[in-house]
Protein backbone atom coordinates (compact mmCIF):
# COMPACT_ATOMS: atom_id res chain seq x y z
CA UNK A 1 -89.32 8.44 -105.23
CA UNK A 2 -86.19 7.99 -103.38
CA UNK A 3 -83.52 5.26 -104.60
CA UNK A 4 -84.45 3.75 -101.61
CA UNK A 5 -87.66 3.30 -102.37
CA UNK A 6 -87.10 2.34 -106.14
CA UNK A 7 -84.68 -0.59 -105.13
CA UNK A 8 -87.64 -2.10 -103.10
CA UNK A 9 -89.68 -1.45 -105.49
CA UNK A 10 -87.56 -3.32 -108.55
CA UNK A 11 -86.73 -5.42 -105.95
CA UNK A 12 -89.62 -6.44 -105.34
CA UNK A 13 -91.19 -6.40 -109.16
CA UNK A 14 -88.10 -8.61 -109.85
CA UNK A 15 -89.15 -11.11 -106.87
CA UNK A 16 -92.49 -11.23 -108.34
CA UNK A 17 -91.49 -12.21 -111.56
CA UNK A 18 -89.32 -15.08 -110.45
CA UNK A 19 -91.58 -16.54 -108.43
CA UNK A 20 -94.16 -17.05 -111.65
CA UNK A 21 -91.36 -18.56 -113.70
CA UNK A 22 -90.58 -20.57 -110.95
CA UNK A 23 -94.72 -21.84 -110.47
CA UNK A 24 -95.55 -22.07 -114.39
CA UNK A 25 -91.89 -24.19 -114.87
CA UNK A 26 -91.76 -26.57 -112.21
CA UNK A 27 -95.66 -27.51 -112.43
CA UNK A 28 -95.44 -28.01 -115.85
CA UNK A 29 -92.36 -30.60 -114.96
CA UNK A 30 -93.70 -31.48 -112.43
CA UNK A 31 -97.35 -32.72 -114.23
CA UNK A 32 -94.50 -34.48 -116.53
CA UNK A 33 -92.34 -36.34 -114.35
CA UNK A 34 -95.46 -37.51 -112.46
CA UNK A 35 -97.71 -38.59 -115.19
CA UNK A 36 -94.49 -40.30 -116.62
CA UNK A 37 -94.97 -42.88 -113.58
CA UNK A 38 -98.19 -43.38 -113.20
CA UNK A 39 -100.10 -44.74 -115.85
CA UNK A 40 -103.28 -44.46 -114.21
CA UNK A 41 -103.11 -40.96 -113.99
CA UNK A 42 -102.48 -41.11 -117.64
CA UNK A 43 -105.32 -42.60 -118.48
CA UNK A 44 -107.44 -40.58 -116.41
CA UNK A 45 -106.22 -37.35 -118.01
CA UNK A 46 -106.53 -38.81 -121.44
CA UNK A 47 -110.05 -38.65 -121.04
CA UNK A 48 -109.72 -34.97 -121.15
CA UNK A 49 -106.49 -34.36 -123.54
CA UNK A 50 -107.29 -31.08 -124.78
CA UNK A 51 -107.55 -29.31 -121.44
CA UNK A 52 -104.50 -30.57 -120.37
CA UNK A 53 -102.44 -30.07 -123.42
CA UNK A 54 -103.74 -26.17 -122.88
CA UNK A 55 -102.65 -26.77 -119.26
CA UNK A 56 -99.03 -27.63 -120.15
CA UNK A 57 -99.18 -25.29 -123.29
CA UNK A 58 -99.99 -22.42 -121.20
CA UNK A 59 -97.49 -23.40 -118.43
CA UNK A 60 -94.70 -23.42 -121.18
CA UNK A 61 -95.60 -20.90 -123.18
CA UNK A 62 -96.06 -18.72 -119.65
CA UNK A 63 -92.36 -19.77 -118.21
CA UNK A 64 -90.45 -18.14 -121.85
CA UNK A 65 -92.54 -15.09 -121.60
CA UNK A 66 -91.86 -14.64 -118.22
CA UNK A 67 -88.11 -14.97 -118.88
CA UNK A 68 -88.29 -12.46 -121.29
CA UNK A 69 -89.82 -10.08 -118.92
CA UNK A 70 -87.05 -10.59 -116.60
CA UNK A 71 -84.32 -10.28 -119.53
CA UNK A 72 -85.25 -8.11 -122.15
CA UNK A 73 -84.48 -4.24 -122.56
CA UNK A 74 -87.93 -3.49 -123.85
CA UNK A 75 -89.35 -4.53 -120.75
CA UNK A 76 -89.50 -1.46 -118.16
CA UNK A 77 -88.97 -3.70 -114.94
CA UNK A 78 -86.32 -6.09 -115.87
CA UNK A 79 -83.11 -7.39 -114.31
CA UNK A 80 -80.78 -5.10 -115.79
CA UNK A 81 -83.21 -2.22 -114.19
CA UNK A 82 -82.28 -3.89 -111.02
CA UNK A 83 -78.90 -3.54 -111.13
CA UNK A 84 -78.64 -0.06 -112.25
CA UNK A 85 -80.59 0.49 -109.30
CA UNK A 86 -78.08 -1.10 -107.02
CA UNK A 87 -74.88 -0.10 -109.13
CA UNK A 88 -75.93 3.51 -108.87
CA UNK A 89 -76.68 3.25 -105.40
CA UNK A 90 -73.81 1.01 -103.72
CA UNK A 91 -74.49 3.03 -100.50
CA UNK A 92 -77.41 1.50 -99.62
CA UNK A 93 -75.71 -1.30 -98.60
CA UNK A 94 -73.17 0.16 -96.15
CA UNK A 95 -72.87 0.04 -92.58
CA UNK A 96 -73.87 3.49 -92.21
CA UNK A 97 -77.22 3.08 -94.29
CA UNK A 98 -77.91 -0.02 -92.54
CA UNK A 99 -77.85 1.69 -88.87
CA UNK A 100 -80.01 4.23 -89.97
CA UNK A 101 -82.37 1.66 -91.03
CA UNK A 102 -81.77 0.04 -87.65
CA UNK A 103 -82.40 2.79 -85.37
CA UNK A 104 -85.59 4.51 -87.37
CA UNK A 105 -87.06 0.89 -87.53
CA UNK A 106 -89.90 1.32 -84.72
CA UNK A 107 -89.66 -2.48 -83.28
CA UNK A 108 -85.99 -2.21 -82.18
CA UNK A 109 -86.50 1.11 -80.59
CA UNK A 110 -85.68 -0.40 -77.36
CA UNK A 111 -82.57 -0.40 -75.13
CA UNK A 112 -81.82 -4.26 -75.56
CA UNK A 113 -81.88 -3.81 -79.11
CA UNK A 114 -79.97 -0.81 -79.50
CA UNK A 115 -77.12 -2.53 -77.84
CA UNK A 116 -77.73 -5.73 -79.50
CA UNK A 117 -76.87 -3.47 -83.19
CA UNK A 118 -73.01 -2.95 -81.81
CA UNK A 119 -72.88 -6.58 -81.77
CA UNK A 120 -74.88 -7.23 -85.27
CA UNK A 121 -72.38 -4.86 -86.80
CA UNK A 122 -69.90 -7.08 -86.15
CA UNK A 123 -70.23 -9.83 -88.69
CA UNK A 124 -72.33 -7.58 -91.29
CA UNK A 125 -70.81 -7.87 -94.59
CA UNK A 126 -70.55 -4.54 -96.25
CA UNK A 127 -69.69 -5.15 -100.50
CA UNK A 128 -66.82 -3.56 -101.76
CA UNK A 129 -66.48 -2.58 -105.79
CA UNK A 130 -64.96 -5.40 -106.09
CA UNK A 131 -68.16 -7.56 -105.00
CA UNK A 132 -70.96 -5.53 -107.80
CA UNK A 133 -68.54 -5.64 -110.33
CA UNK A 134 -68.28 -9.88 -110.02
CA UNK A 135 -72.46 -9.63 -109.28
CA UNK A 136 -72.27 -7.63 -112.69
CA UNK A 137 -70.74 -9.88 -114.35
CA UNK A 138 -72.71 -13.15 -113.45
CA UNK A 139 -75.57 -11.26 -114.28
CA UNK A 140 -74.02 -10.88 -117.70
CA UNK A 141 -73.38 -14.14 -117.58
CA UNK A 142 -77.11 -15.43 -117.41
CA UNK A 143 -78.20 -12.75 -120.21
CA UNK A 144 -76.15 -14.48 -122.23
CA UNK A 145 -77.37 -17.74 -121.90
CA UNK A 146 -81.15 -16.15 -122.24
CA UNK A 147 -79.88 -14.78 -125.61
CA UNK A 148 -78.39 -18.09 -126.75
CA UNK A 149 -81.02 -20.39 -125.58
CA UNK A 150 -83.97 -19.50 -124.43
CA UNK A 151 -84.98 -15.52 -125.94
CA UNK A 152 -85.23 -17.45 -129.64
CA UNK A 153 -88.39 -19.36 -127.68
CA UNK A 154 -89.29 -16.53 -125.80
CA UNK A 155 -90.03 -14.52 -129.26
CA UNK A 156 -91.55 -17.66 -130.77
CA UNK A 157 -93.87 -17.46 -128.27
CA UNK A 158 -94.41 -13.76 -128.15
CA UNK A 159 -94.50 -13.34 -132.36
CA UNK A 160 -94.70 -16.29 -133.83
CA UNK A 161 -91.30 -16.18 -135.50
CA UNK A 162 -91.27 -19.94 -136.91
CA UNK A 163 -93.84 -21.72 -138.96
CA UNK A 164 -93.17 -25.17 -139.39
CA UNK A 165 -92.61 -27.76 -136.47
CA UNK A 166 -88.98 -28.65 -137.30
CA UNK A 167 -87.95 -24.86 -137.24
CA UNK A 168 -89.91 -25.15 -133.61
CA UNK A 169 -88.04 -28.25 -132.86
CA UNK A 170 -84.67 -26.75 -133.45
CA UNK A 171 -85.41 -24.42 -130.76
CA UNK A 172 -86.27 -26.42 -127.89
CA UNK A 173 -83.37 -29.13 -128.72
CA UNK A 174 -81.38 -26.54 -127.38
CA UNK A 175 -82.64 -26.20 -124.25
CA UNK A 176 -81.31 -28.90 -121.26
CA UNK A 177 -84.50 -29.43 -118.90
CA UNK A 178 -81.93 -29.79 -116.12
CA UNK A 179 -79.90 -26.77 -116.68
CA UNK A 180 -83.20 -24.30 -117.17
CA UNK A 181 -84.03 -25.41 -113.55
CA UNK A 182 -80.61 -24.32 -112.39
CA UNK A 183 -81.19 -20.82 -114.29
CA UNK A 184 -84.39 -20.37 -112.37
CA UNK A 185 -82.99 -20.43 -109.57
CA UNK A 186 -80.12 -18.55 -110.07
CA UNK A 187 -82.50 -15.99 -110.39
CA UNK A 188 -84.66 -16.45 -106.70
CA UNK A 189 -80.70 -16.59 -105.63
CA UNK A 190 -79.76 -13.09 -107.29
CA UNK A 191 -83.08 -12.08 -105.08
CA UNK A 192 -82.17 -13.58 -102.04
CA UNK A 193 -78.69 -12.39 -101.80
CA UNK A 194 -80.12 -8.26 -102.58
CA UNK A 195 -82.84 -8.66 -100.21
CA UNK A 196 -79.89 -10.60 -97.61
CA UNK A 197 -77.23 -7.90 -98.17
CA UNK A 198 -79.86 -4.79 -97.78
CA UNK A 199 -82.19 -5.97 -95.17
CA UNK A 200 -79.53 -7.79 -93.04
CA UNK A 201 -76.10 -7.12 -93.79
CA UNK A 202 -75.77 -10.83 -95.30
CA UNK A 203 -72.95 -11.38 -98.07
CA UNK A 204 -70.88 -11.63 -100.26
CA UNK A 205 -73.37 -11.42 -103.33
CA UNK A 206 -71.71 -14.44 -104.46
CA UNK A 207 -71.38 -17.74 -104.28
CA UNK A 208 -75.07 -17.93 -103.82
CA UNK A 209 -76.65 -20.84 -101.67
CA UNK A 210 -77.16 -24.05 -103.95
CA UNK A 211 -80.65 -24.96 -103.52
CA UNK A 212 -82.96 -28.06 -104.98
CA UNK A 213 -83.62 -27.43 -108.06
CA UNK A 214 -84.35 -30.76 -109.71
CA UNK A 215 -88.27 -31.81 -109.82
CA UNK A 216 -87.48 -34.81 -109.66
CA UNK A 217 -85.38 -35.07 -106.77
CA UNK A 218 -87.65 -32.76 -105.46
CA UNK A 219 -90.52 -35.08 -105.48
CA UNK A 220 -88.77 -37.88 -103.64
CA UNK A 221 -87.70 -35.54 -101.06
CA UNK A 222 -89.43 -35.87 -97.66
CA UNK A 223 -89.89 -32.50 -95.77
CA UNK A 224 -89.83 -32.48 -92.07
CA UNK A 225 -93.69 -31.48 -91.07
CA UNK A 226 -92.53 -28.14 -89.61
CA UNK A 227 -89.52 -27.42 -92.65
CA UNK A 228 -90.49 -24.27 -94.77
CA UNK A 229 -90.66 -25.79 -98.15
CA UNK A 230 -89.19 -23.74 -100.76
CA UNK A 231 -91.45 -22.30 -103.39
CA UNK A 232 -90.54 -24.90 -106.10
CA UNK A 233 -91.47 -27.77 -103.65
CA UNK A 234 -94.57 -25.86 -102.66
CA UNK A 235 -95.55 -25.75 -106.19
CA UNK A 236 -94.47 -29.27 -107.09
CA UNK A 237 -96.35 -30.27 -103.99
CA UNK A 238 -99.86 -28.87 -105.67
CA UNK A 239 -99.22 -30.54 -108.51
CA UNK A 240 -98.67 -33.81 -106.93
CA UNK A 241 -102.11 -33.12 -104.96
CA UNK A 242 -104.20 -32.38 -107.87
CA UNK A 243 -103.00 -35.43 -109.88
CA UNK A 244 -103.05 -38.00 -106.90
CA UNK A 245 -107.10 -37.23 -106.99
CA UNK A 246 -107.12 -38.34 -110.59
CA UNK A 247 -105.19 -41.03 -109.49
CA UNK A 248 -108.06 -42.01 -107.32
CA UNK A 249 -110.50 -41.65 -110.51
């Protein structure tokens, strides 16, 4: 395999991942924040409790595990996999890389598009050492918060660690609802700005786009019919679907 090839392919594994974080914690909030409102909907799910307590159990107990995945060194495919990947491989993102992508890419194979790329060239953003060593760093960053707040759940989950509800409880009082959205999507931004800077010459890795990340703000949020939700609203938007038929119930 060439490095090529295994940076799309971690890439890619690492995309995956944060896009099932992403569903299994923002529908669990989202069943939350919406039930919280409606106490008809309430009702109507109390008439089946223990299906949706396994519902939200499993959406919880799914969003730490699939943290781990993403954080942890025993994990084969993980973030840190990632950026050895990239760190050992800075050339991948360089003009000359990029142009070779360009002109062996079969749909710009054309005149017009050949001397479109002089133009292109001129605004790409090609990262200096300077650039993977901050990206390095705010990855760092994130591992540490994982290791302060939310791996303690993560092997709770995964082994059972704690035996007694208040050593449980102790865990998740350390964990701001608010703030895990923001780390969630920290991580679709660390994607985004890769899959930018290699497919299209987009930088600097960082600041990364702010994006919504509150549910709740989410949910009053009206989307233009032709706007391309982002995945969080798209999952939020399920979850509003599913429990506006109970709310019909």
């Amino acid at each position: 395999m060439s490095s090529e090839e295994k940076f799309l392919l971690e890439l890619n594994i690492f995309r995956n991942e944060v896009i099932l974080l992403s569903k299994y914690l923002y529908m669990e909030l989202a069943i939350h924040v919406i039930v919280n409102k409606n106490k008809h909907i309430l009702s109507t799910m109390n008439r089946t409790p223990t299906f949706w307590n396994t519902v939200l159990s499993g959406f919880q107990n799914s969003t730490f595990i699939t943290i781990g995945r993403i954080f942890d060194n025993e994990s084969k495919h993980n973030i840190h996999t990632l950026f050895k990947v990239v760190e050992n491989n800075k050339s991948l993102f360089s003009k000359k890389s990029f142009k070779k992508r360009w002109v062996n890419n079969e749909d710009k194979k054309t005149d017009k598009m050949n001397s479109y790329l002089k133009k292109y060239m001129e605004s790409f953003y090609e990262p200096t050492d300077d650039d993977f060593r901050k990206f390095k760093k705010f990855i760092s960053k994130q591992q540490k918060i994982y290791e302060n707040i939310y791996r303690p759940i993560r092997h709770q989950f995964g082994h059972k660690k704690y035996s007694t509800n208040e050593e449980v409880k102790i865990l998740f009082d350390k964990v701001n609802i608010s703030e895990l959205e923001k780390f969630c999507i920290l991580l679709e931004g660390i994607h985004e700005a890769l899959w930018q800077l290699y497919h299209n010459g987009r930088g600097p890795l960082l600041p990364m786009k702010k994006e919504r990340y509150s549910t709740k703000n989410i949910l009053r949020t009206k989307f233009m019919p032709h706007e391309l939700k982002p995945a969080n609203a798209q999952f939020i938007d399920e979850v509003s679907t599913v429990l506006n038929i109970l709310k019909k119930k």
